[in-house]
N, C-alpha and C. Protein backbone atom coordinates (compact mmCIF):
# COMPACT_ATOMS: atom_id res chain seq x y z
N UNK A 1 192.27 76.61 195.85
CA UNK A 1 191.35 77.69 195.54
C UNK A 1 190.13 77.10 194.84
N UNK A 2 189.23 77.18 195.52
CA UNK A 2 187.66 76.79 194.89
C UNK A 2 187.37 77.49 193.58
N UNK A 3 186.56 77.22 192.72
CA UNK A 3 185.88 77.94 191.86
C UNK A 3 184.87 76.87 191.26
N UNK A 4 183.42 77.34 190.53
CA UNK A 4 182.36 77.13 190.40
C UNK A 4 182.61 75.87 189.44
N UNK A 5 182.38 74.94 190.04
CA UNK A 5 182.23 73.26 189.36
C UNK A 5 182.40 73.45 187.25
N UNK A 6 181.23 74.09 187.29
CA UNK A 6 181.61 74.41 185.83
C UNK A 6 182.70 74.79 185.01
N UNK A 7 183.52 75.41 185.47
CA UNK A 7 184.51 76.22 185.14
C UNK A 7 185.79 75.01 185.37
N UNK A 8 185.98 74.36 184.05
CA UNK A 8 186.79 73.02 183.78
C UNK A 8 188.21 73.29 183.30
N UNK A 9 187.48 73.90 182.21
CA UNK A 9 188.69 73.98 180.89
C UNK A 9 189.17 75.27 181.11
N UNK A 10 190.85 75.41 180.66
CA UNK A 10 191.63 76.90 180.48
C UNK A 10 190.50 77.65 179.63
N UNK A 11 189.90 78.22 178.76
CA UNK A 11 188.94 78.88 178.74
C UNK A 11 187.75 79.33 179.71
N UNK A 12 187.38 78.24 180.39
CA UNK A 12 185.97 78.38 181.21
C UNK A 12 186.61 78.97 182.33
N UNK A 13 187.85 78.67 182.98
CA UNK A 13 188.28 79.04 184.31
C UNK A 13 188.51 80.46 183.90
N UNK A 14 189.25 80.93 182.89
CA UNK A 14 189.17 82.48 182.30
C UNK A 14 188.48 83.11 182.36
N UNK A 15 187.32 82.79 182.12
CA UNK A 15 185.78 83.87 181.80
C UNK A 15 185.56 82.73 183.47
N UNK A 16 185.18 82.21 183.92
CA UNK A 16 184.49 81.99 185.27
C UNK A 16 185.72 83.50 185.93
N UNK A 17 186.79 82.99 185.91
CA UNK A 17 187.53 84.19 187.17
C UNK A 17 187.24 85.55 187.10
N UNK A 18 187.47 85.66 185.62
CA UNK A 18 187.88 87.48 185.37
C UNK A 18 186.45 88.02 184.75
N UNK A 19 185.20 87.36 184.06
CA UNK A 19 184.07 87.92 183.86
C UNK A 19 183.15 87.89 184.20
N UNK A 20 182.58 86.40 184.62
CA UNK A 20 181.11 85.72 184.66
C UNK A 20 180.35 86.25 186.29
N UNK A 21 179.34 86.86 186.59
CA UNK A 21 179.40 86.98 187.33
C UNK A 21 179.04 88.67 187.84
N UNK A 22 180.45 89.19 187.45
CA UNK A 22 180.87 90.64 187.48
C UNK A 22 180.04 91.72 186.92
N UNK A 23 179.44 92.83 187.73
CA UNK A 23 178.35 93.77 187.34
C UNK A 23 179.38 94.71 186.08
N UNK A 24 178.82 94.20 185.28
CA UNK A 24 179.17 94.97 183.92
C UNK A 24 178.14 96.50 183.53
N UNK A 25 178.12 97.43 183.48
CA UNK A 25 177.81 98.43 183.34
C UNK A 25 178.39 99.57 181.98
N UNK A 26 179.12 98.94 181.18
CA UNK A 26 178.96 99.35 179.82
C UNK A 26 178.83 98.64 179.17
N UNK A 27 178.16 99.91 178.07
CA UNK A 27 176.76 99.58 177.40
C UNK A 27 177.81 98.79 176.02
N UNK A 28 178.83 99.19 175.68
CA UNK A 28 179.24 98.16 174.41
C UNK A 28 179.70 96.73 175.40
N UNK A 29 180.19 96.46 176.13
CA UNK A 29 180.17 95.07 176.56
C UNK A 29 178.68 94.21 177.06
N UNK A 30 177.80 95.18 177.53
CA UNK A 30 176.58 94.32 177.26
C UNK A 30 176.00 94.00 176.09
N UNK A 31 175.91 95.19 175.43
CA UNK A 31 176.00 94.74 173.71
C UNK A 31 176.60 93.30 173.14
N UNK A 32 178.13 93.17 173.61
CA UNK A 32 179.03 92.04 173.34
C UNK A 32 178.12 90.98 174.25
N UNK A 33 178.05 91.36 174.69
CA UNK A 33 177.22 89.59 176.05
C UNK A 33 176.08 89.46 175.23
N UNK A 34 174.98 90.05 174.72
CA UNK A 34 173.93 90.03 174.33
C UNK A 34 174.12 89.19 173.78
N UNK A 35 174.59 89.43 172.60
CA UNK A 35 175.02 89.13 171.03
C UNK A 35 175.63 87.29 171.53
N UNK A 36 176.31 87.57 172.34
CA UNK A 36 177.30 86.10 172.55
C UNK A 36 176.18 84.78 173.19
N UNK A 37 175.53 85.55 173.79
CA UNK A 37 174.50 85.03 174.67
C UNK A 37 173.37 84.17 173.96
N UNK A 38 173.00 85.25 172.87
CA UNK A 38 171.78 84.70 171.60
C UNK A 38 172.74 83.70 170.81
N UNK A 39 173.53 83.71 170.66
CA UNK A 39 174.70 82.64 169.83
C UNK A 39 174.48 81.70 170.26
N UNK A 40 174.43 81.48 171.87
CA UNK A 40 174.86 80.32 172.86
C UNK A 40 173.34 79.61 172.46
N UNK A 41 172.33 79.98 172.12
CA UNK A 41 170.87 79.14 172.26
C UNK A 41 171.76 77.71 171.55
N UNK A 42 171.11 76.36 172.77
CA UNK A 42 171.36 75.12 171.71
C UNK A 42 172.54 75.05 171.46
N UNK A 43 173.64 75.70 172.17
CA UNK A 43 174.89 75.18 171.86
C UNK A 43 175.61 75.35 173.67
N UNK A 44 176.85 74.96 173.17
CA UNK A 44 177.44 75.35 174.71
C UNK A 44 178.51 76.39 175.10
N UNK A 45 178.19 77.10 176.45
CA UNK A 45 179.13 78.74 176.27
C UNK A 45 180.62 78.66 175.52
N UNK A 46 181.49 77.11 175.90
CA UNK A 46 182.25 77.72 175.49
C UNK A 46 182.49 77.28 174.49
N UNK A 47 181.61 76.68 173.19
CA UNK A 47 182.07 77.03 171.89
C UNK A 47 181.72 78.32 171.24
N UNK A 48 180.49 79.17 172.02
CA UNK A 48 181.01 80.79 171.96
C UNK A 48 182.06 81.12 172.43
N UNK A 49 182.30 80.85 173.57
CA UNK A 49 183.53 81.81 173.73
C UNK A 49 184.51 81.54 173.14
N UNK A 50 184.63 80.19 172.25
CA UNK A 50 185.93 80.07 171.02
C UNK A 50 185.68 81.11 169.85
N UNK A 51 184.76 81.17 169.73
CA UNK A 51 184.85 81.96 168.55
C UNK A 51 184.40 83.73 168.76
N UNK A 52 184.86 83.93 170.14
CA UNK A 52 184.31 85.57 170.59
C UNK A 52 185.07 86.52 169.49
N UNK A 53 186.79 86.03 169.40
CA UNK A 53 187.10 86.94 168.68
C UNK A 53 187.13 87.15 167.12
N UNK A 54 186.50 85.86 166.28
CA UNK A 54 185.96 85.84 165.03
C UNK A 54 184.96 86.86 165.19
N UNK A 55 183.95 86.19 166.17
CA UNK A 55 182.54 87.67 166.45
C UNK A 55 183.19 89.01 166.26
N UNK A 56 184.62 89.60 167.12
CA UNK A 56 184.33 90.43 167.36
C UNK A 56 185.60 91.47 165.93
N UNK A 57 185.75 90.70 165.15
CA UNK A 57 186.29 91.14 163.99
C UNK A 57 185.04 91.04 162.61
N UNK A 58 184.32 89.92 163.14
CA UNK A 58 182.98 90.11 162.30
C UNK A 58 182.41 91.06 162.47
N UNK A 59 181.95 91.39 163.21
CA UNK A 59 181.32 92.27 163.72
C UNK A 59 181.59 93.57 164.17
N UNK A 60 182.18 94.41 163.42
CA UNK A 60 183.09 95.46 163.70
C UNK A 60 183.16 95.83 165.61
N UNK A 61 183.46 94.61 165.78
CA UNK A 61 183.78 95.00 167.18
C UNK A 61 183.09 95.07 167.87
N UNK A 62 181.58 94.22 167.33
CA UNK A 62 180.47 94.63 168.49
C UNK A 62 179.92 96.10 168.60
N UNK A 63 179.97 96.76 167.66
CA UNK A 63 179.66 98.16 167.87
C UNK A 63 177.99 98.15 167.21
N UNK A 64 176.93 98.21 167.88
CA UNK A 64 175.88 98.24 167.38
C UNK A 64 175.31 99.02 166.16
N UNK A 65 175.72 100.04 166.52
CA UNK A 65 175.93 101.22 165.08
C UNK A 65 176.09 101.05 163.86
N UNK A 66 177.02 100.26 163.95
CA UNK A 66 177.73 99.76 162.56
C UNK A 66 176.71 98.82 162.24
N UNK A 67 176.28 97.99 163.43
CA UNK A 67 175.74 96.42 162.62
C UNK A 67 173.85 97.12 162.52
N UNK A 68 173.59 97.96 163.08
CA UNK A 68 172.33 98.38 162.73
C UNK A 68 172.02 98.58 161.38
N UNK A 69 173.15 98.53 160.45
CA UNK A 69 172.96 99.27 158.99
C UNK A 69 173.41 97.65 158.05
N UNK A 70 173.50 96.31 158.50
CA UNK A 70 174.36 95.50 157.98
C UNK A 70 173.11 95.35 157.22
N UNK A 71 173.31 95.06 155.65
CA UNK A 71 172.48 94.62 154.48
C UNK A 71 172.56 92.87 154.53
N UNK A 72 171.16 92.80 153.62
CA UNK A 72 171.19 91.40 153.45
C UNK A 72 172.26 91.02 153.25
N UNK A 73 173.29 91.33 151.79
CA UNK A 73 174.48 91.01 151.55
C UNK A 73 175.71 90.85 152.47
N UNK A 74 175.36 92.09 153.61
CA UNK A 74 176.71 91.75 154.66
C UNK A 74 176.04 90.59 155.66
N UNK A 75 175.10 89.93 155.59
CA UNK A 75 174.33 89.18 156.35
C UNK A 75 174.75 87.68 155.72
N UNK A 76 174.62 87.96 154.67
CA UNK A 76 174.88 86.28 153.96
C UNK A 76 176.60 86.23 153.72
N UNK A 77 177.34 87.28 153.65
CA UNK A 77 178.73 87.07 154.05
C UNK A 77 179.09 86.58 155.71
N UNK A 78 178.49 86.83 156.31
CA UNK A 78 178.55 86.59 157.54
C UNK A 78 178.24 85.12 157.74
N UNK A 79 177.13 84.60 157.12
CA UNK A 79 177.07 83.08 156.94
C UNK A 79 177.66 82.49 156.02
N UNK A 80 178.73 82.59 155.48
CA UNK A 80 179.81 82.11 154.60
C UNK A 80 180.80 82.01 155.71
N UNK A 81 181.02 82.86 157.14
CA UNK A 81 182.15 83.01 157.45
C UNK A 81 182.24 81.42 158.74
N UNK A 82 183.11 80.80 158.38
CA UNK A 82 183.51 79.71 159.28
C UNK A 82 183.15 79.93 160.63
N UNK A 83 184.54 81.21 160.94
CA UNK A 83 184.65 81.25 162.12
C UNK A 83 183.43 81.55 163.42
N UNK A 84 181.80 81.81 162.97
CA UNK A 84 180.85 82.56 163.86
C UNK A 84 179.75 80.96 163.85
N UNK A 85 179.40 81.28 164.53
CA UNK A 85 178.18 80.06 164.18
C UNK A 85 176.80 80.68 163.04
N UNK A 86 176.79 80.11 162.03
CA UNK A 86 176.49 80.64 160.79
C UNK A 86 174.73 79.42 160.81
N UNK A 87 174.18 80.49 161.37
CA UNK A 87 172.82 80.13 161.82
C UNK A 87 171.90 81.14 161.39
N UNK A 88 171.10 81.63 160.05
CA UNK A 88 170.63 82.77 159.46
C UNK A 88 169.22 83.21 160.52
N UNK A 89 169.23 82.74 161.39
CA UNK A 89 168.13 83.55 162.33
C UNK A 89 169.06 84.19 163.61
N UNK A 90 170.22 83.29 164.00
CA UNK A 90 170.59 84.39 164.49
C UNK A 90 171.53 85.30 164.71
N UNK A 91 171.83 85.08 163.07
CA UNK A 91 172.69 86.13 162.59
C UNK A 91 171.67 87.45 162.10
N UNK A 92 170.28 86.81 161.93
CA UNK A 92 169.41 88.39 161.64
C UNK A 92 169.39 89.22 162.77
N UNK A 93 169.37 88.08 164.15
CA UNK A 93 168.89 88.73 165.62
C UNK A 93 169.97 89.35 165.98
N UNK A 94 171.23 89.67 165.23
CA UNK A 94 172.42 90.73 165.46
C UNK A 94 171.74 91.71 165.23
N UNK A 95 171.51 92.07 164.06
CA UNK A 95 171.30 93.50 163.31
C UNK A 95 169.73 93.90 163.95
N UNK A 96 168.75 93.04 164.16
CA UNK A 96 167.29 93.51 164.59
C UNK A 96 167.93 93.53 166.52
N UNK A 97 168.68 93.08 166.92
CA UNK A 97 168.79 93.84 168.42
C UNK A 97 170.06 94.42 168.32
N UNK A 98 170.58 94.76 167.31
CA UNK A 98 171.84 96.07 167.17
C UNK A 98 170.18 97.50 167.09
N UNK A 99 169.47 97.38 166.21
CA UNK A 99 168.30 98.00 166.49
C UNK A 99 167.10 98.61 167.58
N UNK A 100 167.59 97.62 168.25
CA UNK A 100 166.77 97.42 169.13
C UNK A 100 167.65 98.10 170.44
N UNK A 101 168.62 98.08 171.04
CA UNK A 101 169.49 97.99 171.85
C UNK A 101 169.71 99.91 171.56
N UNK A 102 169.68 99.86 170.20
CA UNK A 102 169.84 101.54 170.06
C UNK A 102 169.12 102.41 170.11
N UNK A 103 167.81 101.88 170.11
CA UNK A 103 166.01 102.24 170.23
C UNK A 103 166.49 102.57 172.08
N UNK A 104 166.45 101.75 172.81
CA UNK A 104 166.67 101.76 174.31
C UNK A 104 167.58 102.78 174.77
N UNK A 105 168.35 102.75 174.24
CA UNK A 105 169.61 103.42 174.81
C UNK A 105 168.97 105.07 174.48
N UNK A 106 168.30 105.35 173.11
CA UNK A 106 168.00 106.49 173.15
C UNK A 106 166.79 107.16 174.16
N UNK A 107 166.03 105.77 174.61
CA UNK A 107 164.93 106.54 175.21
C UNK A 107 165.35 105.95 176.87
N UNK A 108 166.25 105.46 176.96
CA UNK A 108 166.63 105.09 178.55
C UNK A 108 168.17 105.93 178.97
N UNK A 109 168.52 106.78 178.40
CA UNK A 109 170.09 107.04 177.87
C UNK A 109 171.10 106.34 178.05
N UNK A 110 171.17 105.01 178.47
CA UNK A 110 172.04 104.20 178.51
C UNK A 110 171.21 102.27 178.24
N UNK A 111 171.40 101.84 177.97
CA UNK A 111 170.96 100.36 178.03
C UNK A 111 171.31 99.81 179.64
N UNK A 112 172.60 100.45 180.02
CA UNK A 112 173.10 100.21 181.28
C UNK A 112 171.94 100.37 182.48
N UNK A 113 171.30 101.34 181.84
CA UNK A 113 170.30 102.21 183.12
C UNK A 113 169.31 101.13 182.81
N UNK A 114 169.16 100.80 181.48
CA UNK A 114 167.33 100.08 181.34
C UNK A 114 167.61 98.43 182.23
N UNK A 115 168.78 97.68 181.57
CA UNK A 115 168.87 96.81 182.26
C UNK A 115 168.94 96.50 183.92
N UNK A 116 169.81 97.33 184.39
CA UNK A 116 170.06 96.93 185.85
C UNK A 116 168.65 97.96 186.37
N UNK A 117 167.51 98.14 185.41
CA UNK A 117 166.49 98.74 186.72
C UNK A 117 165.67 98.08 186.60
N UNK A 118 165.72 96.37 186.07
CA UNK A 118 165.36 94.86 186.66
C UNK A 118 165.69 94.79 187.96
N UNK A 119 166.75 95.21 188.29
CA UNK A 119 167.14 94.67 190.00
C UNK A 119 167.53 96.09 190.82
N UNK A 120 166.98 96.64 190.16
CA UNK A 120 166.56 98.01 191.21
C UNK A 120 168.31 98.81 191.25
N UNK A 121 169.30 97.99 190.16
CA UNK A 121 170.98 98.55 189.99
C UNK A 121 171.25 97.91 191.12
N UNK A 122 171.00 96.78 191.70
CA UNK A 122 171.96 95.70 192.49
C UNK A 122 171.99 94.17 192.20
N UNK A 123 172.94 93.76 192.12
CA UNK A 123 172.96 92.52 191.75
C UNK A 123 172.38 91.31 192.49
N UNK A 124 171.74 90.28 192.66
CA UNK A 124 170.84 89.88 193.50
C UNK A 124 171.91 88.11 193.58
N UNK A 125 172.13 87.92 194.50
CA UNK A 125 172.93 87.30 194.95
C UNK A 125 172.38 85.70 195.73
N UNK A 126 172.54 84.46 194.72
CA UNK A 126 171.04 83.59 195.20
C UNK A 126 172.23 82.73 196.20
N UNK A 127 173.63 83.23 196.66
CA UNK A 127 173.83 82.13 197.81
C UNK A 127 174.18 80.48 197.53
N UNK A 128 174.51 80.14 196.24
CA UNK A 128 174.41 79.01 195.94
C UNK A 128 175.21 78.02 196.50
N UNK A 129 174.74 77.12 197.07
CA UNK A 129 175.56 75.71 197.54
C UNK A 129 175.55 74.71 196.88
N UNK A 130 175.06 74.43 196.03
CA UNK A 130 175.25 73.30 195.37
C UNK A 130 174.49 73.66 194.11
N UNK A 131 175.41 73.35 192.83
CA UNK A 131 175.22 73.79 191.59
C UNK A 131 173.38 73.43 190.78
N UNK A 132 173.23 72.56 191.62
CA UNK A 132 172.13 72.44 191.06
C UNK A 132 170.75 73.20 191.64
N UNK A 133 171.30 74.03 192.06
CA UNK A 133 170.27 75.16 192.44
C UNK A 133 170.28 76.23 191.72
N UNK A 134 170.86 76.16 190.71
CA UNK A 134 171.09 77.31 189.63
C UNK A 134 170.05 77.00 188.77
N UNK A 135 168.99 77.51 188.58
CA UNK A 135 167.68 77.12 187.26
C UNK A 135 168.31 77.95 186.22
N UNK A 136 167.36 77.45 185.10
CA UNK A 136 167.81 77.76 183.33
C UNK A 136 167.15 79.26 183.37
N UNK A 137 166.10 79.39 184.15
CA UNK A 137 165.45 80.79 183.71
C UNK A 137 164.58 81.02 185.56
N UNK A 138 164.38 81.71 185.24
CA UNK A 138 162.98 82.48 186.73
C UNK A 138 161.99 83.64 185.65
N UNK A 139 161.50 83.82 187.48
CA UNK A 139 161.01 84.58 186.76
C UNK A 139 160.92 86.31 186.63
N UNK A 140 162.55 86.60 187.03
CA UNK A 140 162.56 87.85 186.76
C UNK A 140 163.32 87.70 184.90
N UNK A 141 163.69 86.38 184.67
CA UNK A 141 164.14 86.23 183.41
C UNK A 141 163.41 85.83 182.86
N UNK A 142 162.11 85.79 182.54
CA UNK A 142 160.90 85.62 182.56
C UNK A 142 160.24 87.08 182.09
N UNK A 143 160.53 87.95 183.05
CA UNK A 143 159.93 89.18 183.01
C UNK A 143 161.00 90.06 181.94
N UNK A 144 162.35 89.44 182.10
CA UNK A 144 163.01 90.56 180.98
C UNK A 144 162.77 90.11 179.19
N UNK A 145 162.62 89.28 179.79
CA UNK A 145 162.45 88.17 178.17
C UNK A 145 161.32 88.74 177.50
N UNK A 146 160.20 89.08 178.53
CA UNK A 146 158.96 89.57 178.21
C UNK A 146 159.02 91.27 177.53
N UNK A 147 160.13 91.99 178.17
CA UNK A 147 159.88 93.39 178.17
C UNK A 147 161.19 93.63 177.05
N UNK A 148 162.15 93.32 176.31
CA UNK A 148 162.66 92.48 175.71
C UNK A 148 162.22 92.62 174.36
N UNK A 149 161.47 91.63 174.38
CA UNK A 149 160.47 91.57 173.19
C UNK A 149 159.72 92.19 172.98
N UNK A 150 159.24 92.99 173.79
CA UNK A 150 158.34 94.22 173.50
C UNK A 150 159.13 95.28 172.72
N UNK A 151 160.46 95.73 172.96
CA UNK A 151 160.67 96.03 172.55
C UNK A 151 161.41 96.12 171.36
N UNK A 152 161.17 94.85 170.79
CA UNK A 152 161.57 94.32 169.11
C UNK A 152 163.23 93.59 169.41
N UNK A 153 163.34 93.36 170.43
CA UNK A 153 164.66 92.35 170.44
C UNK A 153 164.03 90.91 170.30
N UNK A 154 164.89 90.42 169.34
CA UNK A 154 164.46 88.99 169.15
C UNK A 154 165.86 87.76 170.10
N UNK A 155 165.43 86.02 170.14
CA UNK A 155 166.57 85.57 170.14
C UNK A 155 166.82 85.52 172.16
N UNK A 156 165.84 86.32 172.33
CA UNK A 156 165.57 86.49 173.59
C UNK A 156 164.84 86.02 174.52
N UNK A 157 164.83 84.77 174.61
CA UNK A 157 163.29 83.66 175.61
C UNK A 157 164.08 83.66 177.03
N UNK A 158 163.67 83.63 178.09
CA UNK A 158 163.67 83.57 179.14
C UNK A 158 165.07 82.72 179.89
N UNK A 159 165.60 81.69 179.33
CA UNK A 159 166.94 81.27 179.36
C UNK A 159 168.48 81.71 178.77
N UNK A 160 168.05 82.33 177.86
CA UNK A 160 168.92 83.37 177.29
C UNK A 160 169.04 85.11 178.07
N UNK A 161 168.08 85.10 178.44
CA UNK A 161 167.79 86.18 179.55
C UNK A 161 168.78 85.61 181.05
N UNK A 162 168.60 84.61 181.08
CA UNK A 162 168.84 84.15 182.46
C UNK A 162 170.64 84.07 182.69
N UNK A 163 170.88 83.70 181.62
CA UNK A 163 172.55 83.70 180.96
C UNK A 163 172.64 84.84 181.20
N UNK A 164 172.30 85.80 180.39
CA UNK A 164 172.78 86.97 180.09
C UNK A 164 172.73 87.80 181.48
N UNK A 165 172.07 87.49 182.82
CA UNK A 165 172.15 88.48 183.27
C UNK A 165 173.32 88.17 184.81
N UNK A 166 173.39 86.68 184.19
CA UNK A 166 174.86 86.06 184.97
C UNK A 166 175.64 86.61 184.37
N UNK A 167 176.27 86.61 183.08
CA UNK A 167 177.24 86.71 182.63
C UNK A 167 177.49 88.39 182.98
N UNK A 168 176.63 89.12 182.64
CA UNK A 168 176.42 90.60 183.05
C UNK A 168 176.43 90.78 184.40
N UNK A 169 176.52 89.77 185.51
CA UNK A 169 176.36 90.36 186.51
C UNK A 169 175.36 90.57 187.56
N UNK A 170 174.06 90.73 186.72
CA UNK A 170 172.85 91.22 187.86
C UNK A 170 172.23 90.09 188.43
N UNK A 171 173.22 88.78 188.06
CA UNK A 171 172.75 87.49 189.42
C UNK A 171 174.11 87.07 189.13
N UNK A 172 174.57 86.55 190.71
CA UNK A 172 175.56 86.21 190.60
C UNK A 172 175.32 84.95 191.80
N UNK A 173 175.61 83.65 190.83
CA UNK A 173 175.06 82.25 191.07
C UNK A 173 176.70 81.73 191.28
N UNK A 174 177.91 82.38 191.58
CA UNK A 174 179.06 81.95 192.20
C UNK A 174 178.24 80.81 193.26
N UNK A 175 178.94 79.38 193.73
CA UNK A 175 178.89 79.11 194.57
C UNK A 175 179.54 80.03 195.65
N UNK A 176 178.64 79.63 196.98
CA UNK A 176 179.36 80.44 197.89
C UNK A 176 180.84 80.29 198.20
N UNK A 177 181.37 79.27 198.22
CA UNK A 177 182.73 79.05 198.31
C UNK A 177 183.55 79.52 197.58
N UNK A 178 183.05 79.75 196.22
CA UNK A 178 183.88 80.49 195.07
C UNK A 178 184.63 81.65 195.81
N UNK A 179 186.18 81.27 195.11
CA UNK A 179 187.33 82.31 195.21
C UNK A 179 186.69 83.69 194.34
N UNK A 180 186.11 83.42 193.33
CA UNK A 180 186.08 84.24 192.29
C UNK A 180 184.31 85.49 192.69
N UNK A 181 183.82 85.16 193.69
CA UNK A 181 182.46 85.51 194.17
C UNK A 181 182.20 86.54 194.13
């Protein structure tokens, strides 16, 4: 059974089979990708994904709500805590796009709706044969990065966009051979 060159280690083959890829359409698991995604800048996915479930006990679960209200003080506990990557910019870019993400959702009624109407709500499918046809960013990740930031999400440049909308789904850079496609 094939699966995407990357996908090495019992972790990576986990999230390559059962997530990466897959059109995700709720709004607290894109929330969770966001968040995991801005983590990943300068590091590699899967020492996020070691520490998803520290995140997601830090972080009351990823629930934006909650972290929209986190004080300086629950901010600098958070960089005391081992288990998260304890990086004070982008542990701010939790709480300013827990903000941000809730700004959207009220004037798009879902984040679900604002995101996938980048790709018109279909996932755009680049056919890949050989891994190195996968780029770091384009330029529709380019264009979300842009619109993004307009709207006060930080943590968000055009490669982090480009992640995020694999991991979410709305490109799905499976090699073609992939079992998991």
């Amino acid at each position: 059974m094939r699966r995407c060159a990357w996908a090495k280690t019992n972790l990576m083959k986990e999230y390559h089979d059962k997530e990466w890829g897959k059109p995700v359409h709720n709004d607290a698991m894109l929330f969770e990708l966001l968040v995991l995604e801005t983590m990943q800048a300068g590091l590699s996915w899967e020492t996020v994904l070691k520490k998803r479930e520290n995140y997601r006990r830090a972080l009351d679960n990823f629930d934006p709500e909650c972290i929209q209200n986190y004080t300086s003080e629950k901010q600098a506990q958070l960089l005391e805590n081992s288990g998260i990557i304890r990086n004070r910019l982008k542990v701010n870019s939790i709480v300013v796009n827990a903000k941000a993400f809730i700004e959207v959702q009220k004037e798009w009624g879902s984040f679900d709706c604002y995101l996938w109407s980048f790709v018109d709500g279909n996932p755009i499918d680049h056919q890949i044969k050989d891994e190195s046809e996968v780029p770091a960013q384009n330029e529709l990740s380019q264009k979300l990065s842009k619109a993004l930031k307009k709207k006060g999400f930080s943590f968000v440049g055009p490669t982090v966009c480009y992640a995020y909308m694999q991991a979410a789904g709305l490109i799905n850079d499976h090699h073609v051979e992939c079992a998991f496609k």
